[in-house]
Protein backbone atom coordinates (compact mmCIF):
# COMPACT_ATOMS: atom_id res chain seq x y z
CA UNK A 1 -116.91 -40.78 -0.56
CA UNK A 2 -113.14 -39.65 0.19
CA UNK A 3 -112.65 -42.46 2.43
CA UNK A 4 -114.10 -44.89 0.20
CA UNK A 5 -111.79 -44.26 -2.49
CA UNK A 6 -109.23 -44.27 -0.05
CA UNK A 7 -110.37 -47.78 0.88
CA UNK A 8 -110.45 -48.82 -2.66
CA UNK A 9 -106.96 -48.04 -3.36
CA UNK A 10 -105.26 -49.47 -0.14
CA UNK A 11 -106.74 -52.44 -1.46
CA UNK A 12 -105.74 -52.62 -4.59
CA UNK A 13 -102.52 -51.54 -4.04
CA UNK A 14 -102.55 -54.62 -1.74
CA UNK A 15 -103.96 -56.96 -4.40
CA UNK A 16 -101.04 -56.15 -6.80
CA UNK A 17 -98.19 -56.69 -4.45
CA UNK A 18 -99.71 -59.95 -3.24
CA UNK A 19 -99.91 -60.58 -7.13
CA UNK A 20 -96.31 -59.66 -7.30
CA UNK A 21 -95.37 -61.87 -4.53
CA UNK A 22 -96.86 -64.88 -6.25
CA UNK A 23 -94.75 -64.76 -8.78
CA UNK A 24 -91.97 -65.70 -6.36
CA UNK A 25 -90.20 -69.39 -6.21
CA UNK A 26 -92.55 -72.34 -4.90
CA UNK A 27 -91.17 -73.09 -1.74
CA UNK A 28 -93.60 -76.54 -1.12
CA UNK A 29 -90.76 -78.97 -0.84
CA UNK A 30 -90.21 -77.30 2.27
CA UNK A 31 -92.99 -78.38 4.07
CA UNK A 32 -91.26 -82.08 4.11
CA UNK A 33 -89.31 -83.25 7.14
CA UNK A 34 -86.83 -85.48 5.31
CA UNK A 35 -85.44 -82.58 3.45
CA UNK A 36 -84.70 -80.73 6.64
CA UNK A 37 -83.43 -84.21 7.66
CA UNK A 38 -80.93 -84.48 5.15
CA UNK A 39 -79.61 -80.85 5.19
CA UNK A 40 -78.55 -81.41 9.04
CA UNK A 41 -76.72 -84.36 8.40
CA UNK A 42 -74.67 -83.39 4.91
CA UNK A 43 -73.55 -80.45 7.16
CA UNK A 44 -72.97 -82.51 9.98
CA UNK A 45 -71.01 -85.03 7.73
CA UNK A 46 -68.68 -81.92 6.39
CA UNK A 47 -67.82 -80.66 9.98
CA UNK A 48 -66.77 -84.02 10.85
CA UNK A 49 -64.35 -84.80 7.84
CA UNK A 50 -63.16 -81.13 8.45
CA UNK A 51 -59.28 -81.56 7.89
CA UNK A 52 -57.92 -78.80 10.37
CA UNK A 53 -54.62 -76.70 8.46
CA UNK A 54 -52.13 -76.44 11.09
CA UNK A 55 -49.55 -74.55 8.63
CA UNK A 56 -48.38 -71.30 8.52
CA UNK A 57 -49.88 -68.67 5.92
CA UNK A 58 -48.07 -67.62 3.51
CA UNK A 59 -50.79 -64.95 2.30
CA UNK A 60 -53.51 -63.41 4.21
CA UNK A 61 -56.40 -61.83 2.91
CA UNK A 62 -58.45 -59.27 5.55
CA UNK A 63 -62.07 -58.56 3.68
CA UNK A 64 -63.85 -55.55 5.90
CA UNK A 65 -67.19 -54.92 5.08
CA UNK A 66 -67.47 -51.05 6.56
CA UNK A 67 -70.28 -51.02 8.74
CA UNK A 68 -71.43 -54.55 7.55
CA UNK A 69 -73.15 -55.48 10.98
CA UNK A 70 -75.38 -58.96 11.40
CA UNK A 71 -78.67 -57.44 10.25
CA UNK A 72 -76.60 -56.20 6.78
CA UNK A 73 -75.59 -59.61 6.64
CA UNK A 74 -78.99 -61.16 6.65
CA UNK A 75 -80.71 -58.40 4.13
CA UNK A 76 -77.60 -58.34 2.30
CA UNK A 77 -77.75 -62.53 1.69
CA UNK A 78 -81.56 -62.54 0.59
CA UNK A 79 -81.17 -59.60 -1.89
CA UNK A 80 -77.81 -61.05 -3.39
CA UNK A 81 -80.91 -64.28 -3.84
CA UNK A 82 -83.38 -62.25 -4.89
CA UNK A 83 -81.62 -60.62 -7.70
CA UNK A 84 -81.13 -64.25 -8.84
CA UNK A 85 -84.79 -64.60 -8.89
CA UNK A 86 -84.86 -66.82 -6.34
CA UNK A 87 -86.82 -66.19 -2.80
CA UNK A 88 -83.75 -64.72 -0.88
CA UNK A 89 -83.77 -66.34 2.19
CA UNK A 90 -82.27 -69.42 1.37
CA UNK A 91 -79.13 -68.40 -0.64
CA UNK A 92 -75.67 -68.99 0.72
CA UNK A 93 -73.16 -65.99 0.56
CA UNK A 94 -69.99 -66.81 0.22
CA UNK A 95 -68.54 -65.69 3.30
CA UNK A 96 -71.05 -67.21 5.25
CA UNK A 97 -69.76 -70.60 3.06
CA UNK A 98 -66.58 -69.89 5.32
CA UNK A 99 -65.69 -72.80 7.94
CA UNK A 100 -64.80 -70.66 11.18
CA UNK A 101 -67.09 -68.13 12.44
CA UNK A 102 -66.86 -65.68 15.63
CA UNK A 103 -68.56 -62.72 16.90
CA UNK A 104 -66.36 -59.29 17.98
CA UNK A 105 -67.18 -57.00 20.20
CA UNK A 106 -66.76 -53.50 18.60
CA UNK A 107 -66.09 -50.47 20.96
CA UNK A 108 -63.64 -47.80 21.36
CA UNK A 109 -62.04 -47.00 24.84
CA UNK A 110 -63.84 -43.65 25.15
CA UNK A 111 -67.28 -44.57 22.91
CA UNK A 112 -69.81 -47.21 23.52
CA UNK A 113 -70.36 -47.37 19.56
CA UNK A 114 -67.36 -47.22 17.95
CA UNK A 115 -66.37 -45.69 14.74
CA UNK A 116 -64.32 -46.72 11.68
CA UNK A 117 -61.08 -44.98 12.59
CA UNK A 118 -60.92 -46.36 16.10
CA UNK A 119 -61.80 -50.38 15.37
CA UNK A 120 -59.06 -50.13 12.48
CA UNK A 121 -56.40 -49.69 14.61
CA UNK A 122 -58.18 -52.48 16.54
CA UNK A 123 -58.05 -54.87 14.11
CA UNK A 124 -54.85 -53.99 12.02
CA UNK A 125 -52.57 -52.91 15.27
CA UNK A 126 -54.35 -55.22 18.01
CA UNK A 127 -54.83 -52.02 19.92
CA UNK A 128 -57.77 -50.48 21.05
CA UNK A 129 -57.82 -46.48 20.69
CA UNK A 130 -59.97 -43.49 21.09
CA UNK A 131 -62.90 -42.64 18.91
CA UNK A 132 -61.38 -41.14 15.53
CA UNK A 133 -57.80 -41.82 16.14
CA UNK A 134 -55.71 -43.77 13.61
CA UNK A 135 -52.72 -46.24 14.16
CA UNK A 136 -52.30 -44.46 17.58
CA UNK A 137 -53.00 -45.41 21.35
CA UNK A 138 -55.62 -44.14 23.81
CA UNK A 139 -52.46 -41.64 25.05
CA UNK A 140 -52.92 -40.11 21.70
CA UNK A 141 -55.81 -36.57 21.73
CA UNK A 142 -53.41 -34.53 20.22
CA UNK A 143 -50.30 -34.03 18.12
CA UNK A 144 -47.24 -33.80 20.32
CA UNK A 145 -48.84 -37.24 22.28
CA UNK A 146 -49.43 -39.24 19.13
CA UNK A 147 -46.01 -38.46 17.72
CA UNK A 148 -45.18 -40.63 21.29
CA UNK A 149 -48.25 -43.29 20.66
CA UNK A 150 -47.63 -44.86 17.29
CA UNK A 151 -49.07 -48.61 16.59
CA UNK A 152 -47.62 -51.17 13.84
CA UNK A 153 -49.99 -52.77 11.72
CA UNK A 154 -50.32 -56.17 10.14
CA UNK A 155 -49.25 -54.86 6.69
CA UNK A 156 -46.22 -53.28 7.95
CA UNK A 157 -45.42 -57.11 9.90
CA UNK A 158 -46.27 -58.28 6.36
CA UNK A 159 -43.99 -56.56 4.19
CA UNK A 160 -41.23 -56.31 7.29
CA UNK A 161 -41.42 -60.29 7.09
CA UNK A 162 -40.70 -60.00 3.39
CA UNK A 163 -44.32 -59.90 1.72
CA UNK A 164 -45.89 -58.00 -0.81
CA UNK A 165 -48.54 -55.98 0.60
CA UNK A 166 -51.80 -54.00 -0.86
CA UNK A 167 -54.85 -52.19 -0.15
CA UNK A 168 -57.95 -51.89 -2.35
CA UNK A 169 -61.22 -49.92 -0.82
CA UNK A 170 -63.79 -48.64 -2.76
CA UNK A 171 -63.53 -45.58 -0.39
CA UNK A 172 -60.64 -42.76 -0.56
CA UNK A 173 -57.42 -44.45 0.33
CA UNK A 174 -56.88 -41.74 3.06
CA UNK A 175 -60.12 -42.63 4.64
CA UNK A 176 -60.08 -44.08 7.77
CA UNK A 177 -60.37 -47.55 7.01
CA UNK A 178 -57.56 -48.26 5.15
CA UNK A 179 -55.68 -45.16 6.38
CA UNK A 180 -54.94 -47.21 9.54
CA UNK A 181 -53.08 -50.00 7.49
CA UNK A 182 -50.28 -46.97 7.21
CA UNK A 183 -50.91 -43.95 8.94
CA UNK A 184 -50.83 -42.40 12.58
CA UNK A 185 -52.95 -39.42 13.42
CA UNK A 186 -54.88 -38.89 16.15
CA UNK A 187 -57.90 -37.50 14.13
CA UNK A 188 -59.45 -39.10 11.40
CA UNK A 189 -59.99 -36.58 9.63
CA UNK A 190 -56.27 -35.42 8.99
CA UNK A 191 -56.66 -36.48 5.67
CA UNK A 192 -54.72 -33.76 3.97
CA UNK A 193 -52.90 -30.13 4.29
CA UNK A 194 -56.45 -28.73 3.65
CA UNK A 195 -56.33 -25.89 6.26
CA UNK A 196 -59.42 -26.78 8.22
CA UNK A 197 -58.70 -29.91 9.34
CA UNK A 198 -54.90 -29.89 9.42
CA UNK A 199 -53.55 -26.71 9.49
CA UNK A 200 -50.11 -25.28 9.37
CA UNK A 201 -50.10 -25.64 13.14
CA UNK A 202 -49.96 -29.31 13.02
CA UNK A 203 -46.69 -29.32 10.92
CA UNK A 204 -45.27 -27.25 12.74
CA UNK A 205 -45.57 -29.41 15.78
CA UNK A 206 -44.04 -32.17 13.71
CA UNK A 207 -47.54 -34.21 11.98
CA UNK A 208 -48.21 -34.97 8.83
CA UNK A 209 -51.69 -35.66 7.25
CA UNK A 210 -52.12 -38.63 5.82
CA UNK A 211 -51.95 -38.07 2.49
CA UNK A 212 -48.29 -37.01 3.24
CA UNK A 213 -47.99 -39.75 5.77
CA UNK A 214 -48.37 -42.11 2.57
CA UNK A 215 -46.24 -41.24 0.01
CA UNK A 216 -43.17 -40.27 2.74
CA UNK A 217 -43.14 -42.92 4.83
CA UNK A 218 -45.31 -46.22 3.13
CA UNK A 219 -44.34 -45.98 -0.52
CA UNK A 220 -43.21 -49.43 -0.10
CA UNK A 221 -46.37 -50.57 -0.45
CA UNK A 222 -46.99 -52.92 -3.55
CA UNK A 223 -50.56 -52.05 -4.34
CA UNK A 224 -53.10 -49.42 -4.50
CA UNK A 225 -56.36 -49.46 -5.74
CA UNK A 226 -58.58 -46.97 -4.30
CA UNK A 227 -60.43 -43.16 -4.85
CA UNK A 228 -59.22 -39.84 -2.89
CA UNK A 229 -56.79 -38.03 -6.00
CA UNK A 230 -58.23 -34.74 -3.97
CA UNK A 231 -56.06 -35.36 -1.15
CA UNK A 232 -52.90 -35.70 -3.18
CA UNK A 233 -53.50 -32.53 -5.29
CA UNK A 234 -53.16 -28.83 -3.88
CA UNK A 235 -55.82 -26.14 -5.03
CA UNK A 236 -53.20 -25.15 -8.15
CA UNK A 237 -53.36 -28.67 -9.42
CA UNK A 238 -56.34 -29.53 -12.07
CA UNK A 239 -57.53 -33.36 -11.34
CA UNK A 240 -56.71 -36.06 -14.20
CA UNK A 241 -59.61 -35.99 -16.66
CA UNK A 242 -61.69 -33.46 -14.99
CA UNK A 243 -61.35 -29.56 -14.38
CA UNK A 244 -61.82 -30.46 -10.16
CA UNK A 245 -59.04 -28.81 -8.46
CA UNK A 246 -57.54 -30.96 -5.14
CA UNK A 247 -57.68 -29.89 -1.64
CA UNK A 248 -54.28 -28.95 -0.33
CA UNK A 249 -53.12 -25.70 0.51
CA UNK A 250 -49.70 -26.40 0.75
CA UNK A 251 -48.92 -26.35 -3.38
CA UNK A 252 -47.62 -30.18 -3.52
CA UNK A 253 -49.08 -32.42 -5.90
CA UNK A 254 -48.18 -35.86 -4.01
CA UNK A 255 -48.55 -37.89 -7.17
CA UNK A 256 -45.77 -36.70 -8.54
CA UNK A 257 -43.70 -36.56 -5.54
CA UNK A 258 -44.34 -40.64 -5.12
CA UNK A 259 -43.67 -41.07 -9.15
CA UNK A 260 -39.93 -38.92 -8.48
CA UNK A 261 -39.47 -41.19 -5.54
CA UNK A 262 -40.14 -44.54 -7.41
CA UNK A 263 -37.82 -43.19 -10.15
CA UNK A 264 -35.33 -42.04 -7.85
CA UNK A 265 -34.88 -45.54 -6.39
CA UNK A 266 -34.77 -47.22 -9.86
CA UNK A 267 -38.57 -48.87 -9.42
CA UNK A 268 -41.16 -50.43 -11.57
CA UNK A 269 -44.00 -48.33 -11.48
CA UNK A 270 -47.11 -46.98 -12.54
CA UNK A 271 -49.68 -44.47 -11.39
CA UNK A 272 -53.59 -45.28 -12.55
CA UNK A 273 -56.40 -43.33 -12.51
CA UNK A 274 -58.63 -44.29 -15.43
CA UNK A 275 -60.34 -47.79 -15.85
CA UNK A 276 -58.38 -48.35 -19.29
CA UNK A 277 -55.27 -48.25 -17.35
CA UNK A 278 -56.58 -50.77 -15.30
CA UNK A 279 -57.84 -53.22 -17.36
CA UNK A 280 -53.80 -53.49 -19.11
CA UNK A 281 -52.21 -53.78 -15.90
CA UNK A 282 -50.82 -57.09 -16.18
CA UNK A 283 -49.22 -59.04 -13.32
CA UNK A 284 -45.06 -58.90 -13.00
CA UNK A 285 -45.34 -55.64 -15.03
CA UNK A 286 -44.76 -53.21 -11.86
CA UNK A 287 -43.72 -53.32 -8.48
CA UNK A 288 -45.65 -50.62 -7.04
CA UNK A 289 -49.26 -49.37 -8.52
CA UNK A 290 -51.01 -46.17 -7.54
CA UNK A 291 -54.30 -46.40 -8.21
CA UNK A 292 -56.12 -43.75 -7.53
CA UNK A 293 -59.73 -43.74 -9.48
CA UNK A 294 -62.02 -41.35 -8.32
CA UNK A 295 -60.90 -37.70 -7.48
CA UNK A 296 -63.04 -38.31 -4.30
CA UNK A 297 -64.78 -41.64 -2.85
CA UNK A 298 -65.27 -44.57 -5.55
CA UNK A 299 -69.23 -44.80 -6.94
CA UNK A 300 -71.52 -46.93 -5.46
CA UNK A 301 -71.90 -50.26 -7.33
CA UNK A 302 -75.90 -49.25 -8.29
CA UNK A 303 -74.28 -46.49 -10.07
CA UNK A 304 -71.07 -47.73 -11.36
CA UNK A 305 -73.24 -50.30 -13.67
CA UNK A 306 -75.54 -47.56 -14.39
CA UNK A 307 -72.81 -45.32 -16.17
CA UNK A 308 -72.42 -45.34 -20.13
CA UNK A 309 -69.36 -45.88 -20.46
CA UNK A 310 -68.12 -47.74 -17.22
CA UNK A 311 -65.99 -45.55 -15.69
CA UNK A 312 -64.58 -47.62 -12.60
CA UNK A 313 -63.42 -51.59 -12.02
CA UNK A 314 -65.84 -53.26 -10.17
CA UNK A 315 -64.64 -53.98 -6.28
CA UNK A 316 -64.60 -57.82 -7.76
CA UNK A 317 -62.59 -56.75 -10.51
CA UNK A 318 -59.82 -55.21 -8.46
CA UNK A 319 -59.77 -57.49 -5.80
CA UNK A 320 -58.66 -60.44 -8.69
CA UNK A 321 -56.31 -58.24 -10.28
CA UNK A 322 -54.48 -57.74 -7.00
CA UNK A 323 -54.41 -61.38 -6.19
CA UNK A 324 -53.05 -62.21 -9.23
CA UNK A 325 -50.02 -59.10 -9.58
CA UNK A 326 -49.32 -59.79 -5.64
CA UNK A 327 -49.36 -63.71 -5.93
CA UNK A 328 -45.98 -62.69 -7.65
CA UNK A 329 -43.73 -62.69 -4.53
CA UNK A 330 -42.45 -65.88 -3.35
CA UNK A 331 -43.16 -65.06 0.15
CA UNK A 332 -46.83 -64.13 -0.44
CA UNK A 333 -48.76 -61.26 0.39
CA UNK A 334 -50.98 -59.29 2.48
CA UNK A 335 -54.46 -57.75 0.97
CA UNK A 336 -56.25 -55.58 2.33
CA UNK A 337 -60.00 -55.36 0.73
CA UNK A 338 -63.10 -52.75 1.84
CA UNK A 339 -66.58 -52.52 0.85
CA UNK A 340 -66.56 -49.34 2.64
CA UNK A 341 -69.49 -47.83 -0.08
CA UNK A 342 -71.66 -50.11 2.17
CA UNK A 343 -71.42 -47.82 5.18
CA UNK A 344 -71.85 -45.00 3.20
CA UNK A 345 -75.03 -46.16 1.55
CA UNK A 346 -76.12 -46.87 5.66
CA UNK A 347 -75.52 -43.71 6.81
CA UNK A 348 -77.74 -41.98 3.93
CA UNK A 349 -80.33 -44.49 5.12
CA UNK A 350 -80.22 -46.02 1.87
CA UNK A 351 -80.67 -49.55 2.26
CA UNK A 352 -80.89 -50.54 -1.70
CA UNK A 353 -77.15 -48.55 -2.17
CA UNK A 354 -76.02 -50.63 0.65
CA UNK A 355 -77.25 -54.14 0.13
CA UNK A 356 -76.07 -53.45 -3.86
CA UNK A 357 -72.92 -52.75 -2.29
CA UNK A 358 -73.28 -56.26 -0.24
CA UNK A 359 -73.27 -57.88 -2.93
CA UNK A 360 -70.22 -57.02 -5.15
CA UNK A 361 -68.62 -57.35 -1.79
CA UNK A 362 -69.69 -60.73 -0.99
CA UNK A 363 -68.76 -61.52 -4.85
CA UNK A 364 -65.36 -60.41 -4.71
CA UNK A 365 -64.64 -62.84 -1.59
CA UNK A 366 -65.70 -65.75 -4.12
CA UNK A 367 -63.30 -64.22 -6.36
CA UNK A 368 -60.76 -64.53 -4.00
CA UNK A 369 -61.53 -67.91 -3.13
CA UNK A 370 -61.52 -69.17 -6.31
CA UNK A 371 -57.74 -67.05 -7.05
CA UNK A 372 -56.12 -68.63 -3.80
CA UNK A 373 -55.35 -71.74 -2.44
CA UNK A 374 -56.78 -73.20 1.64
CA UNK A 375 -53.86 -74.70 1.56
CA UNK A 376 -51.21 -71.59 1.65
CA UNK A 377 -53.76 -68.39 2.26
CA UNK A 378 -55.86 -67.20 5.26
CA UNK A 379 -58.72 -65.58 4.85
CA UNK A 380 -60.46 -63.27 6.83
CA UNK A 381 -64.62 -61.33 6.38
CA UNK A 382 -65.29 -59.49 8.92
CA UNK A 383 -66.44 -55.85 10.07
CA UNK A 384 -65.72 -52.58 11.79
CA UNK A 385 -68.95 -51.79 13.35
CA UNK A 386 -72.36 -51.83 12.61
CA UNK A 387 -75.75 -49.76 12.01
CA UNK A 388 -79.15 -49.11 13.54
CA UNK A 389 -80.61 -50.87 10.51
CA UNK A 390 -83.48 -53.20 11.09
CA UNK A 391 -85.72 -55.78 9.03
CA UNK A 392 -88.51 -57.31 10.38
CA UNK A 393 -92.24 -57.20 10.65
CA UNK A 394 -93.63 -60.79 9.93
CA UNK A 395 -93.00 -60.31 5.61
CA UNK A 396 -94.26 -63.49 4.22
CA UNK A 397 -91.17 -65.87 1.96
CA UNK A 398 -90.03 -64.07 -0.92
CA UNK A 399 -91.37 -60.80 0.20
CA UNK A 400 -89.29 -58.44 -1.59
CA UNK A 401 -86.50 -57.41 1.10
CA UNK A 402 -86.24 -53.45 -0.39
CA UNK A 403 -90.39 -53.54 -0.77
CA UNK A 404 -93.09 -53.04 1.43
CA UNK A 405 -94.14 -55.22 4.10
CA UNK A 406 -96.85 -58.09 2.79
CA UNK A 407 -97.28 -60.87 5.80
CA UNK A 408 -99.92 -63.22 7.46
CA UNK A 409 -100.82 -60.48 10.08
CA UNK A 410 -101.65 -57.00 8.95
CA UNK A 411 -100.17 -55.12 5.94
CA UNK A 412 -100.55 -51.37 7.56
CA UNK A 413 -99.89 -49.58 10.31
CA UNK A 414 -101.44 -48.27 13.19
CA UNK A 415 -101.95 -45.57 11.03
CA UNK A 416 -103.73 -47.63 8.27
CA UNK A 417 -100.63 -46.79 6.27
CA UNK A 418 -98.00 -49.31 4.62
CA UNK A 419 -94.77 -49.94 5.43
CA UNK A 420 -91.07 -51.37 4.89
CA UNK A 421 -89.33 -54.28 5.77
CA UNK A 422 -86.68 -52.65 6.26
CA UNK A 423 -85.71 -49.69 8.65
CA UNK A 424 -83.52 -47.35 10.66
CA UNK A 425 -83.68 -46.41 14.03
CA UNK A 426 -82.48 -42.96 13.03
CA UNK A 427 -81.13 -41.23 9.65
CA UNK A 428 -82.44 -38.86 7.29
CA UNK A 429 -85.55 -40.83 6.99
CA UNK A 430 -86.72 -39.83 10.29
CA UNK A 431 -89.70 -38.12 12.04
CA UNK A 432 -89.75 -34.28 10.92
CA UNK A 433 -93.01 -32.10 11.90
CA UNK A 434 -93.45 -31.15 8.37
CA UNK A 435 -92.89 -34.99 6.25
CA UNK A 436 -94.92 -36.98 8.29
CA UNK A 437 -96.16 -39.47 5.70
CA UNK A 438 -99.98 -39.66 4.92
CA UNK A 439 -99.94 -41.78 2.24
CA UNK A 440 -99.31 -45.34 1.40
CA UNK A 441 -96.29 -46.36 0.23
CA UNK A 442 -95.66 -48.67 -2.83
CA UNK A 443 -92.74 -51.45 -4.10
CA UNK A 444 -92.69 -49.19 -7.05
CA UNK A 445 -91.19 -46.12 -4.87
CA UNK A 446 -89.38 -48.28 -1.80
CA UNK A 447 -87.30 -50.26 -4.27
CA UNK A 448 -85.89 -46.86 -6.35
CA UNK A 449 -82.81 -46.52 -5.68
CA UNK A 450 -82.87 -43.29 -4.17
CA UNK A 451 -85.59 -44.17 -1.89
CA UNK A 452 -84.60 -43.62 1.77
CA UNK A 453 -86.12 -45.76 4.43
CA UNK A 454 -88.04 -44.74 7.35
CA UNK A 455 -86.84 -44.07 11.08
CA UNK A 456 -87.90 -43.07 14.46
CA UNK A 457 -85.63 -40.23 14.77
CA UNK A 458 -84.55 -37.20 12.54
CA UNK A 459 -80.57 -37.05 11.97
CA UNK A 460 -79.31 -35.49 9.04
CA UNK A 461 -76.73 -38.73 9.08
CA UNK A 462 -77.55 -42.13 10.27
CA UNK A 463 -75.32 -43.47 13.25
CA UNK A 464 -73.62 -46.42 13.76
CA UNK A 465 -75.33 -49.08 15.52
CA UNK A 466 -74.54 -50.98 18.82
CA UNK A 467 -74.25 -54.69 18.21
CA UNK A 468 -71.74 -57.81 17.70
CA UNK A 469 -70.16 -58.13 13.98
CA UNK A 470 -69.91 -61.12 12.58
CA UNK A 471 -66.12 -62.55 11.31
CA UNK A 472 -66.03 -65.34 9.24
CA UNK A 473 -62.42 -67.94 8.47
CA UNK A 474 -61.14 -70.48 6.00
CA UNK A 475 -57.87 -71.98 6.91
């Protein structure tokens, strides 16, 4: 009688998702050669009246989608078409609109899989460093050596050439992303004068954390729009609009040493931390911004929209109002923009934070492309890395990409059990003696959004992932 019951439900269960699945887009003009026909040659047509732009930029934007590996790409593109109520698989993102593409190789010179800190300097310096290290060589494992094994990156060629240059992450600013765009430290995690991870030690031998390493040394850059106020603020300092004290032990409040500085040198500027500030910035206003929104990491986009009232610009949002205050300089600009919430929302094995994430990001390089011009700006999408973070299993078109898996085959498991489209190889969501699932899963529960999805092995963090990234060019 148990089993019966147990029967009965698997199949309903079944019979409603089908059900739900029918309610997806008809697909039958499909099924016609001729379309297929004519897709191939429009495309053809457009790569053969390609003009080629052999000019120099004047502006170059670099778009890094943290941890934003192929298979991201691909679940990434059919939720951004599902959420238009469309099937998914057949949407275009916009950087995959882009003309040029190339796959990159990601390691680091002592790691097989490579992490954030280490394929920053990659990209920004044209160097290849250790795992963890920042804006330093592979001679660099410790202080004294990378005071001796410094790297340049593109934004300091940019504003060295006469540019403006900016940085906007949805991460902390001293995270290792867009830390390499400024800073040299041989660990990543250097962030601030925190006591754990730098330590009085360090200064002493002549480092600085990165924090530091910002306001001394780069406040020439134009543009900030980021989170991370902790690492600016010591443990006597209360946060702006909170009661959060920062993490510094060494009693400096770095926000107000970089507002002294700007005054000292007779400088337009203005320190945000609040999205009313941001929404009255207004281009040729300042000449250096601070923006600094979250006292730790910016929210992911599911919960940004979520949040009565909004408390935080969209990663679209600032990404157009840099454009526009940068596009100010004569000489043009360098812009720096991360989806780095997208690696985050990976590594809790939380594919529905991450695709969300995707999304905005793939939204704010339209923005960009509609702001600029092919003719004077180079544009870059690419990524650092990526995850093990899978998708597969025969789902029939439309199948809902964060749902369970419906296709021609077999619904269940070995186990008789359902399952997802979409998985990790390892991550929270894996194998554990005691949560061994018994029980069917349903859309209802795989597309919450703080449902995490399966994997094979038990890590309190999901790892980065071992393949190819995908960069994608216009001009």
């Amino acid at each position: 009688m148990h089993q019966s019951k147990n029967i009965f439900f698997c199949l309903c269960m079944l019979i409603l998702s089908f059900l739900q699945v029918g309610c997806s887009k008809d697909w039958s003009s499909d099924i016609h050669p001729q379309k297929w026909n004519k897709v191939a040659e429009e495309k053809l047509d457009q790569i053969l009246n390609r003009k080629l732009n052999g000019k120099i930029a004047k502006n170059v934007i670099l778009f890094l989608g943290d941890g934003m590996g192929i298979s991201t790409v691909t679940a990434g593109r059919i939720r951004k078409g599902q959420l238009k109520n469309n099937n998914g698989e057949e949407e275009i993102t916009y950087m995959e609109s882009l003309p040029h593409v190339a796959l990159s190789k990601t390691y680091n010179i002592d790691a097989q899989t490579a992490d954030s800190a280490g394929t920053a300097t990659a990209y920004l310096t044209g160097v290849k460093t250790r795992f963890g290290a920042i804006g330093v060589d592979g001679r660099a494992f410790d202080c004294p050596t990378s005071l001796k094994s410094k790297t340049e990156s593109i934004l300091k060629w940019a504003h060295f050439a006469g540019k403006s240059t900016g940085i906007v992450t949805t991460t902390r600013i001293t995270h290792a992303s867009p830390a390499a765009t400024y800073s040299n430290s041989f660990d990543r995690d250097m962030e601030s004068f925190d006591g754990i991870n730098f330590k009085q030690e360090h200064l002493d031998q002549g480092c600085k954390d990165i924090a530091a390493q910002l306001i001394e040394e780069n406040s020439f850059i134009n543009l900030i729009f980021a989170g991370g106020r902790k690492k600016f603020l010591s443990s006597n300092h209360t946060d702006y609009g909170s009661k959060l004290k920062g993490d510094r032990i060494d009693g400096r409040n770095l926000i107000e040493e970089w507002h002294e500085k700007m005054k000292k040198q007779n400088l337009k500027h203005k320190f945000l931390w609040n999205i009313s500030d941001f929404n009255n910035l207004k281009s040729g206003q300042y000449s250096h911004i601070l923006g600094l929104l979250n006292f730790d990491h910016m929210d992911y986009e599911t919960d940004r929209i979520n949040k009565i009232p909004i408390e935080e610009p969209s990663i679209i949002d600032m990404t157009a109002k840099a454009i526009e205050i940068l596009s100010t300089n004569p000489n043009g600009f360098f812009l720096m923009v991360e989806g780095g919430k997208i690696d985050h929302g990976h590594h809790s094995s939380n594919a529905q934070l991450a695709l969300n994430d995707f999304v905005v990001f793939d939204e704010a390089v339209g923005q960009a492309l509609h702001l600029t011009s092919s003719e004077d700006t180079l544009m870059i999408v690419t990524a650092d890395h990526s995850h093990v973070f899978t998708m597969g299993g025969y789902s029939i078109r439309g199948n809902s990409i964060l749902g369970i898996n419906l296709n021609h085959v077999s619904n269940v498991s070995g186990l008789n059990l359902t399952y997802t489209s979409l998985l990790y190889g390892n991550g929270p969501g894996g194998i554990k003696p005691e949560s061994v699932r018994q029980t069917n899963l349903t859309n209802l529960k795989t597309e919450h959004k703080s449902y995490i999805q399966e994997s094979a092995i038990y890590l309190k963090s999901e790892t980065h992932g071992l393949k190819q990234i995908c960069s994608c060019l216009k001009n």
